[in-house]
Protein backbone atom coordinates (compact mmCIF):
# COMPACT_ATOMS: atom_id res chain seq x y z
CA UNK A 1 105.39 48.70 12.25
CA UNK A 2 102.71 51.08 10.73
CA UNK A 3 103.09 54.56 11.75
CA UNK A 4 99.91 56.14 10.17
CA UNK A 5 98.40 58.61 12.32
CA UNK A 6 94.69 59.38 12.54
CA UNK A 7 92.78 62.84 13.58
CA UNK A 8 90.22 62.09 16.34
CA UNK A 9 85.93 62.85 15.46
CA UNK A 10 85.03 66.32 15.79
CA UNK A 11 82.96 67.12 19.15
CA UNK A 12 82.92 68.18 22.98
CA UNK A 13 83.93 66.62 25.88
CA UNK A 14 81.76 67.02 28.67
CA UNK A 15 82.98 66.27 32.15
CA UNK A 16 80.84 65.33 35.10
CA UNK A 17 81.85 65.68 38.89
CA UNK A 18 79.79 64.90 42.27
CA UNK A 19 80.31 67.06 44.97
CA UNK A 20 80.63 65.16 47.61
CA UNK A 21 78.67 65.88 51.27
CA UNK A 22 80.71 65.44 54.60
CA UNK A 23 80.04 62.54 56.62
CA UNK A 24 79.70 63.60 60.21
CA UNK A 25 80.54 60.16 61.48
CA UNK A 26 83.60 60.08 59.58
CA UNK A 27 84.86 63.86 60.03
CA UNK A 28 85.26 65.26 63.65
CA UNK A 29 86.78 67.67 66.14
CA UNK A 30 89.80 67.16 68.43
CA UNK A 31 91.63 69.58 70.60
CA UNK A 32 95.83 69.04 71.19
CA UNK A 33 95.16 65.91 69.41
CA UNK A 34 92.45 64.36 71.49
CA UNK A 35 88.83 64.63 72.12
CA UNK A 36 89.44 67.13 75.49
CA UNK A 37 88.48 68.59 78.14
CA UNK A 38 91.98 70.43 78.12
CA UNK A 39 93.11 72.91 80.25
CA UNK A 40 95.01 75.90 79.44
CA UNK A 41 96.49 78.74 81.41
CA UNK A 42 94.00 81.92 81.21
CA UNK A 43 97.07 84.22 80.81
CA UNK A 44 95.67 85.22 76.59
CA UNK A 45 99.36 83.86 75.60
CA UNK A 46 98.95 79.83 76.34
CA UNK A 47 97.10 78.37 73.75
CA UNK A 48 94.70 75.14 72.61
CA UNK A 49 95.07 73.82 68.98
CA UNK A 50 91.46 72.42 67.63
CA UNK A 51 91.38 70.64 64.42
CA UNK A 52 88.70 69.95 62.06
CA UNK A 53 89.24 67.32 59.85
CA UNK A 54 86.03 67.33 57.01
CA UNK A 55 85.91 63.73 55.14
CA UNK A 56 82.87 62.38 52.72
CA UNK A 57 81.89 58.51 52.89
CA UNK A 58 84.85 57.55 51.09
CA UNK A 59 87.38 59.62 53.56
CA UNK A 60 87.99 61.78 50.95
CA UNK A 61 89.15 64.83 52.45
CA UNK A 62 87.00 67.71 51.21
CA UNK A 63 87.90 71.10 50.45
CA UNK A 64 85.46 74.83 51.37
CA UNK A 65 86.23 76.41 55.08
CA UNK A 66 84.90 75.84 58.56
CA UNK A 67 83.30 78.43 61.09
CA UNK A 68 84.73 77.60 64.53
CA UNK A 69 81.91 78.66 67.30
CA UNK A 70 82.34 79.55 70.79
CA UNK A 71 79.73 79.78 73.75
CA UNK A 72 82.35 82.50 75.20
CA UNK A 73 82.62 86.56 74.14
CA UNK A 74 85.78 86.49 75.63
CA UNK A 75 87.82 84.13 73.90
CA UNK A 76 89.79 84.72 70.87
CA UNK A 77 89.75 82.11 68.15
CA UNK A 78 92.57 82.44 65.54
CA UNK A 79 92.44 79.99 62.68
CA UNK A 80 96.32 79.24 61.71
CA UNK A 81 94.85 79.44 58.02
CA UNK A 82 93.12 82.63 57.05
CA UNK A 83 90.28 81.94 54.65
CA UNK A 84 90.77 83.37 51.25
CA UNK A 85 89.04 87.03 51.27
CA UNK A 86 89.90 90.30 50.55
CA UNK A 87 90.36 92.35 52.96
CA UNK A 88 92.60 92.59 56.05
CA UNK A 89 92.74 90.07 58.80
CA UNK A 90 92.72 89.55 62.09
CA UNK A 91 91.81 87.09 65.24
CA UNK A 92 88.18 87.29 65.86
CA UNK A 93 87.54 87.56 69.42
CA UNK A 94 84.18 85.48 71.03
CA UNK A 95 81.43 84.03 69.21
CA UNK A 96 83.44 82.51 66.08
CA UNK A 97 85.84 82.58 63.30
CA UNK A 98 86.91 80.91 59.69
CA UNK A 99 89.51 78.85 58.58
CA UNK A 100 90.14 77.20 55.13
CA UNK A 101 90.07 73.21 54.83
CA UNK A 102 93.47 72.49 53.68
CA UNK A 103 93.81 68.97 53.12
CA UNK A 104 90.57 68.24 54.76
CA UNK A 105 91.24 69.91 57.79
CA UNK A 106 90.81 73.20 59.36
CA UNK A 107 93.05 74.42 62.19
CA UNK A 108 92.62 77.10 65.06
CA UNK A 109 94.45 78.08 68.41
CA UNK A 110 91.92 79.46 71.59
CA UNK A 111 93.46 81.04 74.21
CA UNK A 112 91.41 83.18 76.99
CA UNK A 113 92.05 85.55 79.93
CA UNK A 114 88.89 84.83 81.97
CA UNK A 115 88.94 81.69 83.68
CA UNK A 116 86.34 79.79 82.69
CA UNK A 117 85.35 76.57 80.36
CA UNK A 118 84.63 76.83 76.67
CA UNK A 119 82.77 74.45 74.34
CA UNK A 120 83.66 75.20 70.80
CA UNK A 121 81.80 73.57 68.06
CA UNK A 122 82.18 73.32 64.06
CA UNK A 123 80.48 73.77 60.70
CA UNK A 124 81.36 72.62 57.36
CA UNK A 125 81.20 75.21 54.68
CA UNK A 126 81.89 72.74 51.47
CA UNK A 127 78.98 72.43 48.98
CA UNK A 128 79.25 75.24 45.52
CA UNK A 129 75.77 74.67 44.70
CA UNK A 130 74.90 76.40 48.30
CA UNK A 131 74.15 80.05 48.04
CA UNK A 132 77.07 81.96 50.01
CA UNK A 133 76.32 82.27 53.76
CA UNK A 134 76.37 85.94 55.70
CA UNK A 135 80.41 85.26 56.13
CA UNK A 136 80.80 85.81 52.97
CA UNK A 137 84.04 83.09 53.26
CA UNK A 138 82.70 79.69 51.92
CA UNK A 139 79.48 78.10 50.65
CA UNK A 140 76.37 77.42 52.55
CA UNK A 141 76.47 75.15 55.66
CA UNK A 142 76.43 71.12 54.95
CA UNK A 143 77.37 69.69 58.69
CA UNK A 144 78.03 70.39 62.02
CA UNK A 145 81.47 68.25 62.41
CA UNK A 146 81.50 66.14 65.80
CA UNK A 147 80.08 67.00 69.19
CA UNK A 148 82.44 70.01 70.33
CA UNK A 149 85.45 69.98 72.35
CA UNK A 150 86.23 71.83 75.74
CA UNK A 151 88.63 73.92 77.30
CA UNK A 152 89.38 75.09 80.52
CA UNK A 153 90.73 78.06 81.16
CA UNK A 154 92.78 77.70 84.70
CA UNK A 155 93.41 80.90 87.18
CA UNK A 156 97.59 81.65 86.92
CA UNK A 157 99.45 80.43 89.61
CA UNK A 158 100.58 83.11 92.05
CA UNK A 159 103.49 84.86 90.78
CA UNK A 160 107.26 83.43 92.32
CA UNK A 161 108.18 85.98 95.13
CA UNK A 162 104.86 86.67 96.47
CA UNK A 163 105.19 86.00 100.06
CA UNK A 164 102.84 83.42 101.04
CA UNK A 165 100.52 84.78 103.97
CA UNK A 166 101.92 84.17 107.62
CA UNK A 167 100.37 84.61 110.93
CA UNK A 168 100.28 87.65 112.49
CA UNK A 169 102.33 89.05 115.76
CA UNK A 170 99.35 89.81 116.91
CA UNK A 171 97.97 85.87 116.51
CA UNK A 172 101.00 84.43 117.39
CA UNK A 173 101.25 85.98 120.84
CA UNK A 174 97.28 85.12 120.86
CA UNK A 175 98.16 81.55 120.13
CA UNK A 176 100.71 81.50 122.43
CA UNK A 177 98.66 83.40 125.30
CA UNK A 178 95.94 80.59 124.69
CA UNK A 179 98.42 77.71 124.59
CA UNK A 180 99.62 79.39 128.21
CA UNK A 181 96.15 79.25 129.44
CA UNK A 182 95.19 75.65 128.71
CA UNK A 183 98.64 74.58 130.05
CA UNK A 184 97.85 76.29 133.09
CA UNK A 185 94.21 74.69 133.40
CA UNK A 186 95.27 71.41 132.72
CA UNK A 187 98.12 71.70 135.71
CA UNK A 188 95.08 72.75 137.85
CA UNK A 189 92.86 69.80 137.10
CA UNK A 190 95.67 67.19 138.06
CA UNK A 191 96.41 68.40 141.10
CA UNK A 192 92.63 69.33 142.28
């Protein structure tokens, strides 16, 4: 057994990557697991969950952020991820908001007071060549990710205890004055 050891050449090691592009047929949109329409409660507490999942040809997940849109101002869009930015937080209300891809996928919960229906659609944020978009969160745009999911925000039920509407005294002894009077007619007519 020869136990000689020998020193390596002098030199550099240079290391080559390709960033890989989504692949919009691959990567897509759901909402509560599915491709929608869902509907949801407008009461701003009962919630919709939309994933993003952003994969290249080889369904690779890939890594960057996603900008969740919304054709509503009154929506609020909170990704379950916060992006990584200084800075403080919070929900963004309407038009859109960022999440991080973790994993390949990007997460957000929608919830709404107005009653109404909502299409929300997606962009991939995952190329570093890209220069930085107005965000400020994640590189430049590659791919809008599927075709949009919607949700439907429902009116609330009444609330329990609220009488339901009756009829009137007065229309009751109408109804009853009326029922009186075609009772009375029809007597007439079988006799004359």
């Amino acid at each position: 057994m020869n136990n000689s050891r020998a020193d390596g050449a002098a030199g550099r090691v240079a290391l080559a990557f390709t960033v890989s592009d989504p692949d919009p047929a691959l990567s897509g949109i759901t909402v509560d697991g599915g491709l929608g329409p869902v509907n949801v409660p407008a009461d701003g507490v009962s919630s919709a969950t939309i994933a993003v999942t952003v994969v290249d040809g080889d369904e690779n997940p890939l890594s960057g952020s996603v900008v969740l849109s919304a054709d509503s101002a009154t929506t609020v869009i909170t990704p379950l991820v916060a992006p990584t930015a200084t800075g403080t937080f919070a929900p963004a209300v309407g038009t859109s908001a960022t999440a991080s891809l973790i994993s390949g996928v990007a997460t957000f919960t929608v919830t709404n007071t107005v009653v109404e229906s909502v299409t929300y659609s997606a962009v991939a944020y995952t190329d570093p060549d890209q220069p930085q978009p107005a965000n400020g969160f994640a590189p430049a745009a590659i791919a809008d990710i599927g075709e949009g999911v919607v949700v439907t925000f429902d009116a609330l039920p009444p609330p329990v205890g609220t009488a339901i509407p009756t009829m009137s005294a007065y229309g009751l002894l109408a109804m009853t004055g009326l029922i009186g009077l075609l009772a009375g007619w029809h007597q007439r007519r079988r006799r004359g």
